[in-house]
C-alpha atoms as a PDB file:
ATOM      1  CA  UNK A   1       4.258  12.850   8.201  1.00  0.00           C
ATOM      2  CA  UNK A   2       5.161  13.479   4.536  1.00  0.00           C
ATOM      3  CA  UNK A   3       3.442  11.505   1.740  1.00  0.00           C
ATOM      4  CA  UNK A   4       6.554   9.715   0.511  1.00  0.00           C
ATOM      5  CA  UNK A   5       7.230   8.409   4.080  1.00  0.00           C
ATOM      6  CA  UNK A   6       3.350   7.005   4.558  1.00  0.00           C
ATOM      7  CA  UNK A   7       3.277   4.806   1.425  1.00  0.00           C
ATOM      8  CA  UNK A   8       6.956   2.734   1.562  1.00  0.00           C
ATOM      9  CA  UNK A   9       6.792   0.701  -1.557  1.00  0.00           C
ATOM     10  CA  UNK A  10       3.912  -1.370  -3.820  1.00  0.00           C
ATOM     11  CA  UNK A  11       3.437  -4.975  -3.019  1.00  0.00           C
ATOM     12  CA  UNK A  12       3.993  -7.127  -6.600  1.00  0.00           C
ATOM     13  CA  UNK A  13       2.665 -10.337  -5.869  1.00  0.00           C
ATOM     14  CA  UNK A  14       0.601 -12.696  -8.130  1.00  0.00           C
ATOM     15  CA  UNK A  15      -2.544 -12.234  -5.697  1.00  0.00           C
ATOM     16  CA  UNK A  16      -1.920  -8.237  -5.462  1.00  0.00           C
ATOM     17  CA  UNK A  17      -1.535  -8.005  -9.179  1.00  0.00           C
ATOM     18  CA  UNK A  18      -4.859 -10.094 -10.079  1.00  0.00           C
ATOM     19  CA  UNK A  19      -6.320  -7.820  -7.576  1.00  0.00           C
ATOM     20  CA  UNK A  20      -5.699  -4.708 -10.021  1.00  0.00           C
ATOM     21  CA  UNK A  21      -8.488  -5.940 -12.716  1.00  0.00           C
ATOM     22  CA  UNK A  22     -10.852  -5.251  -9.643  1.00  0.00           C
ATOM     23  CA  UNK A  23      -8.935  -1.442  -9.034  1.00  0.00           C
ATOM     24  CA  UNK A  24      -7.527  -2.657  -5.774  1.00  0.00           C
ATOM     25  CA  UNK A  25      -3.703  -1.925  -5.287  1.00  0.00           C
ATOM     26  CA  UNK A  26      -1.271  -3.031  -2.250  1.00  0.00           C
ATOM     27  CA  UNK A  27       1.012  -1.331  -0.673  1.00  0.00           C
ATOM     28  CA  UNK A  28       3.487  -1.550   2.426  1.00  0.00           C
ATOM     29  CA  UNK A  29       2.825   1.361   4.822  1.00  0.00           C
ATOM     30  CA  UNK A  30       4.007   3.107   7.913  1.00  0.00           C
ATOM     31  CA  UNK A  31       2.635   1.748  10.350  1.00  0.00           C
ATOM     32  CA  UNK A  32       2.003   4.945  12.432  1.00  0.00           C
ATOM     33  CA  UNK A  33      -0.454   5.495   9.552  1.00  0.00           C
ATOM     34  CA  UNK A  34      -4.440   5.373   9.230  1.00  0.00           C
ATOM     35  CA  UNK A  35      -6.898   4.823   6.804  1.00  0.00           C
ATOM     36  CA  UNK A  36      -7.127   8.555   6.195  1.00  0.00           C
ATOM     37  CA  UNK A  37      -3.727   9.026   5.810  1.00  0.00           C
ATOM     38  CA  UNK A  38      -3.095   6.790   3.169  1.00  0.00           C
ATOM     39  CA  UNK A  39      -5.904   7.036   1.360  1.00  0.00           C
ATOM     40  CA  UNK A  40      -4.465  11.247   0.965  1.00  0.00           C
ATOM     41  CA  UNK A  41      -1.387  10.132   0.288  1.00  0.00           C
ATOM     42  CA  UNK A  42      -2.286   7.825  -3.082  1.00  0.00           C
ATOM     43  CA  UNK A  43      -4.806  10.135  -3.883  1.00  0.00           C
ATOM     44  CA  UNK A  44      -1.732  13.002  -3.981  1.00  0.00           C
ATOM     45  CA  UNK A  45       0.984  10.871  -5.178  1.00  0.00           C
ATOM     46  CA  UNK A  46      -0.664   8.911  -7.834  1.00  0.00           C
ATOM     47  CA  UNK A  47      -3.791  11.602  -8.860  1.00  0.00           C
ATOM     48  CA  UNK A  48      -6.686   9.016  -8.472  1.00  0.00           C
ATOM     49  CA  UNK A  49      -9.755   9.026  -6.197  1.00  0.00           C
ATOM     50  CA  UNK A  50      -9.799   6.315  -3.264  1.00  0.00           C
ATOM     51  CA  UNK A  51     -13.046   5.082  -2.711  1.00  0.00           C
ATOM     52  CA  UNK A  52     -12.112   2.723   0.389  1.00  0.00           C
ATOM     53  CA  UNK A  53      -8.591   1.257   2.452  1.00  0.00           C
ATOM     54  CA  UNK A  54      -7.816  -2.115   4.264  1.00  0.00           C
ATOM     55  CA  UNK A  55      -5.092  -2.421   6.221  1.00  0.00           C
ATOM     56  CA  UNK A  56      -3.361  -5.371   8.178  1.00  0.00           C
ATOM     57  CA  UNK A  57      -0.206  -5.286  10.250  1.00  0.00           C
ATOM     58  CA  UNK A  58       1.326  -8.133   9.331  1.00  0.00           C
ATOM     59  CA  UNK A  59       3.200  -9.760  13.329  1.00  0.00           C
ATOM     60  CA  UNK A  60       6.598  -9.381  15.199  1.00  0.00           C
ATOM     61  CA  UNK A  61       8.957 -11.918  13.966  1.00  0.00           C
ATOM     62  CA  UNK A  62      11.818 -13.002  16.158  1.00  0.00           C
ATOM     63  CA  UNK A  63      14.963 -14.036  14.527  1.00  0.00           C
ATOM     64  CA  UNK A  64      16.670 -17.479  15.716  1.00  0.00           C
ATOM     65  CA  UNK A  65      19.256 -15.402  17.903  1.00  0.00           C
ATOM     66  CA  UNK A  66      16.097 -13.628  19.917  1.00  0.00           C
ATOM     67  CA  UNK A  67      16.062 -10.718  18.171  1.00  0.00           C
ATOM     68  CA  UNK A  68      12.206  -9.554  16.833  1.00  0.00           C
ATOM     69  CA  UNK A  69      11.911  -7.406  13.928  1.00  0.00           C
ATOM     70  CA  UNK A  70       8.941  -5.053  13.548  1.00  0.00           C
ATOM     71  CA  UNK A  71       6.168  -6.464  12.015  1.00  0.00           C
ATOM     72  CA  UNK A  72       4.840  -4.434   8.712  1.00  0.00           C
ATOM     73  CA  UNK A  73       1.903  -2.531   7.538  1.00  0.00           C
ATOM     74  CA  UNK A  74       0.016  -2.956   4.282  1.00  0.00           C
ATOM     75  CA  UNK A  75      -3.064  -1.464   2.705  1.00  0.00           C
ATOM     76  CA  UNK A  76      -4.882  -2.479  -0.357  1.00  0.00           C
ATOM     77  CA  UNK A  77      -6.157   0.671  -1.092  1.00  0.00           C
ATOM     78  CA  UNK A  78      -9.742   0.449  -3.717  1.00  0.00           C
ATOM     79  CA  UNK A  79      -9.612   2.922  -6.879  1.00  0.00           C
ATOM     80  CA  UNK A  80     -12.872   4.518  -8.255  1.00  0.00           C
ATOM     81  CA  UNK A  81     -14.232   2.706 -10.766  1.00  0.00           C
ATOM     82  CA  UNK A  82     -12.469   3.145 -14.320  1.00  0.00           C
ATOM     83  CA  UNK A  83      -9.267   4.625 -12.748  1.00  0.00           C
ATOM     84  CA  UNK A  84      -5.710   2.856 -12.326  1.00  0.00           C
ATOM     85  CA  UNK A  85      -2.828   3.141 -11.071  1.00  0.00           C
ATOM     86  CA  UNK A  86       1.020   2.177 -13.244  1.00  0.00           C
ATOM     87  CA  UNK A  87       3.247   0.824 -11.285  1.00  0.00           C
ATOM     88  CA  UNK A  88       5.081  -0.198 -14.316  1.00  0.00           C
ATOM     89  CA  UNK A  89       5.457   2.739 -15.385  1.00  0.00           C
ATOM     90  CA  UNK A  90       8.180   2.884 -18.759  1.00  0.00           C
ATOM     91  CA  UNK A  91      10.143   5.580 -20.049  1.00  0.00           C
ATOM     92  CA  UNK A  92       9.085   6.073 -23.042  1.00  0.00           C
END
């Protein structure tokens, strides 16, 4: 499984991003994916050191003509201390 395809996108929420003044980011996730995996993949894509990973799959919602979509994955992945992570990153 390539890196790109474990960690989807970040999750921007006003609980996820009050979260980030303890070093604790969200993101959505393959589900197929563990702990391990993920906690690589930041490490690689963002060049921090993981010190722990939740995750929660989020339940199977059907839609009002009986069709269920797949239920997503997220992980709020914890950051050594003094490290972060930009995910507003500008182009300057």
């Amino acid at each position: 499984m390539n890196l790109k395809d474990i960690i989807k996108k970040p999750i921007i929420s006003e609980k996820s991003t009050e979260a980030t003044s303890l070093g604790r980011y969200s993101f959505q996730v393959a589900r197929e994916a563990n702990k391990i995996q993920i906690a690589k993949a930041v490490e690689d894509l963002f060049d921090v050191h993981v010190q722990k990973v939740w995750t929660e799959t989020m339940p199977k919602k059907k839609s009002a003509k009986g069709r269920s979509s797949s239920g997503q994955k997220k992980a709020i992945v914890q950051l050594a201390e003094g490290e972060k992570i930009d995910l507003f990153e500008t182009g300057e």
